[in-house]
Protein backbone atom coordinates (compact mmCIF):
# COMPACT_ATOMS: atom_id res chain seq x y z
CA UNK A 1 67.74 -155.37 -102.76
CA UNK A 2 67.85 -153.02 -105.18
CA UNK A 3 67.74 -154.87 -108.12
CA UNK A 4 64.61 -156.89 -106.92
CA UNK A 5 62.80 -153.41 -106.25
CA UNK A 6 64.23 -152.31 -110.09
CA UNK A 7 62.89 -155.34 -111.54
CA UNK A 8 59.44 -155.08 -109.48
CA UNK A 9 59.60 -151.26 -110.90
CA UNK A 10 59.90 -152.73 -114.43
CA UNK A 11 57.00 -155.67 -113.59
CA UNK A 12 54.72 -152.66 -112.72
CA UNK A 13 55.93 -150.28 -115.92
CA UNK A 14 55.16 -153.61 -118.03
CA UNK A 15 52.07 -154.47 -116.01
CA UNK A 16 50.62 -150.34 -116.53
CA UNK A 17 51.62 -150.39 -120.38
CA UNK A 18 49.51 -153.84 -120.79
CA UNK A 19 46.76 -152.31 -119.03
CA UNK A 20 46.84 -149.44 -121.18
CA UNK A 21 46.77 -151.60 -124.40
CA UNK A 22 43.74 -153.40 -123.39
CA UNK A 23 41.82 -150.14 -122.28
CA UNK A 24 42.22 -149.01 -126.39
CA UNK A 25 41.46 -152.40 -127.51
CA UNK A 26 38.09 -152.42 -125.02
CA UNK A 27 37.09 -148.83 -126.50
CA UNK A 28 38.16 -150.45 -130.25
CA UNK A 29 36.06 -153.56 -130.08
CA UNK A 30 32.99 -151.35 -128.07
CA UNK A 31 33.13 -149.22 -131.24
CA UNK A 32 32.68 -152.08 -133.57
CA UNK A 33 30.09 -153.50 -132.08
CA UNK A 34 28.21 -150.00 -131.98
CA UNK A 35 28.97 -150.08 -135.81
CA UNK A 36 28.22 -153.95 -136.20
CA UNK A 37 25.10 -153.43 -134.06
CA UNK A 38 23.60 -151.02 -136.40
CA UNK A 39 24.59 -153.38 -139.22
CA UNK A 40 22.68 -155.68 -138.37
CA UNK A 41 19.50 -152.92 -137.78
CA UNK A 42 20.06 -151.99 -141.26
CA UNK A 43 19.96 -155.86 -142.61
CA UNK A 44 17.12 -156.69 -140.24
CA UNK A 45 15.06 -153.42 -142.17
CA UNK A 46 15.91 -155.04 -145.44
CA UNK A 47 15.15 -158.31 -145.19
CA UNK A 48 11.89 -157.40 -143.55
CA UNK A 49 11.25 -154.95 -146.63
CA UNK A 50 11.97 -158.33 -148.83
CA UNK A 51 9.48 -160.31 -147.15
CA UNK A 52 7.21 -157.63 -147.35
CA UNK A 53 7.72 -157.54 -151.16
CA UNK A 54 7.25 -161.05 -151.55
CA UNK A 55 4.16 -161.32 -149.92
CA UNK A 56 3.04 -158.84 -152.14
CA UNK A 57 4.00 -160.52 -155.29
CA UNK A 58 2.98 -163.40 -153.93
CA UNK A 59 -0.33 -161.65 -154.28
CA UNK A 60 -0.43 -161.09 -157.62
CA UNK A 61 0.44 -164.40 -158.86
CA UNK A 62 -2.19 -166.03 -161.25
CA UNK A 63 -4.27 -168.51 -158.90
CA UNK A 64 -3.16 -166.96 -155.41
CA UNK A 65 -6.26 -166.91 -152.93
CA UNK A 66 -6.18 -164.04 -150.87
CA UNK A 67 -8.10 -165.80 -148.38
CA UNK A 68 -5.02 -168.41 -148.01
CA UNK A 69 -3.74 -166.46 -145.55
């Protein structure tokens, strides 16, 4: 009896040590995708900005009707 309430004490040791690990791992990954979140926010303004540049030299290019549009 004792030995099945010793190895039911371990289970539960194991069990609360694996439940730990994935609690940092959760607060890990939620901190990358914070960071990769923002990443993308960044990209997003630049490749916006490059369109936006394009279209302006686009613009200036011999024979471009402004009016194409």
């Amino acid at each position: 009896m004792l030995e099945d309430l010793d190895r039911l004490a371990d289970k539960v040791h194991e069990l609360a040590r694996l439940v730990q690990s994935l609690r940092t791992e959760n607060q890990q990954l939620r901190s990358q995708l914070v960071q990769a979140g923002g990443e993308l926010d960044a990209m997003r303004h630049r490749v916006d900005e490059a369109g936006r540049r394009l279209d302006v030299l686009m613009e200036r290019l011999p024979g471009h009707a402004n009016s194409s549009k």
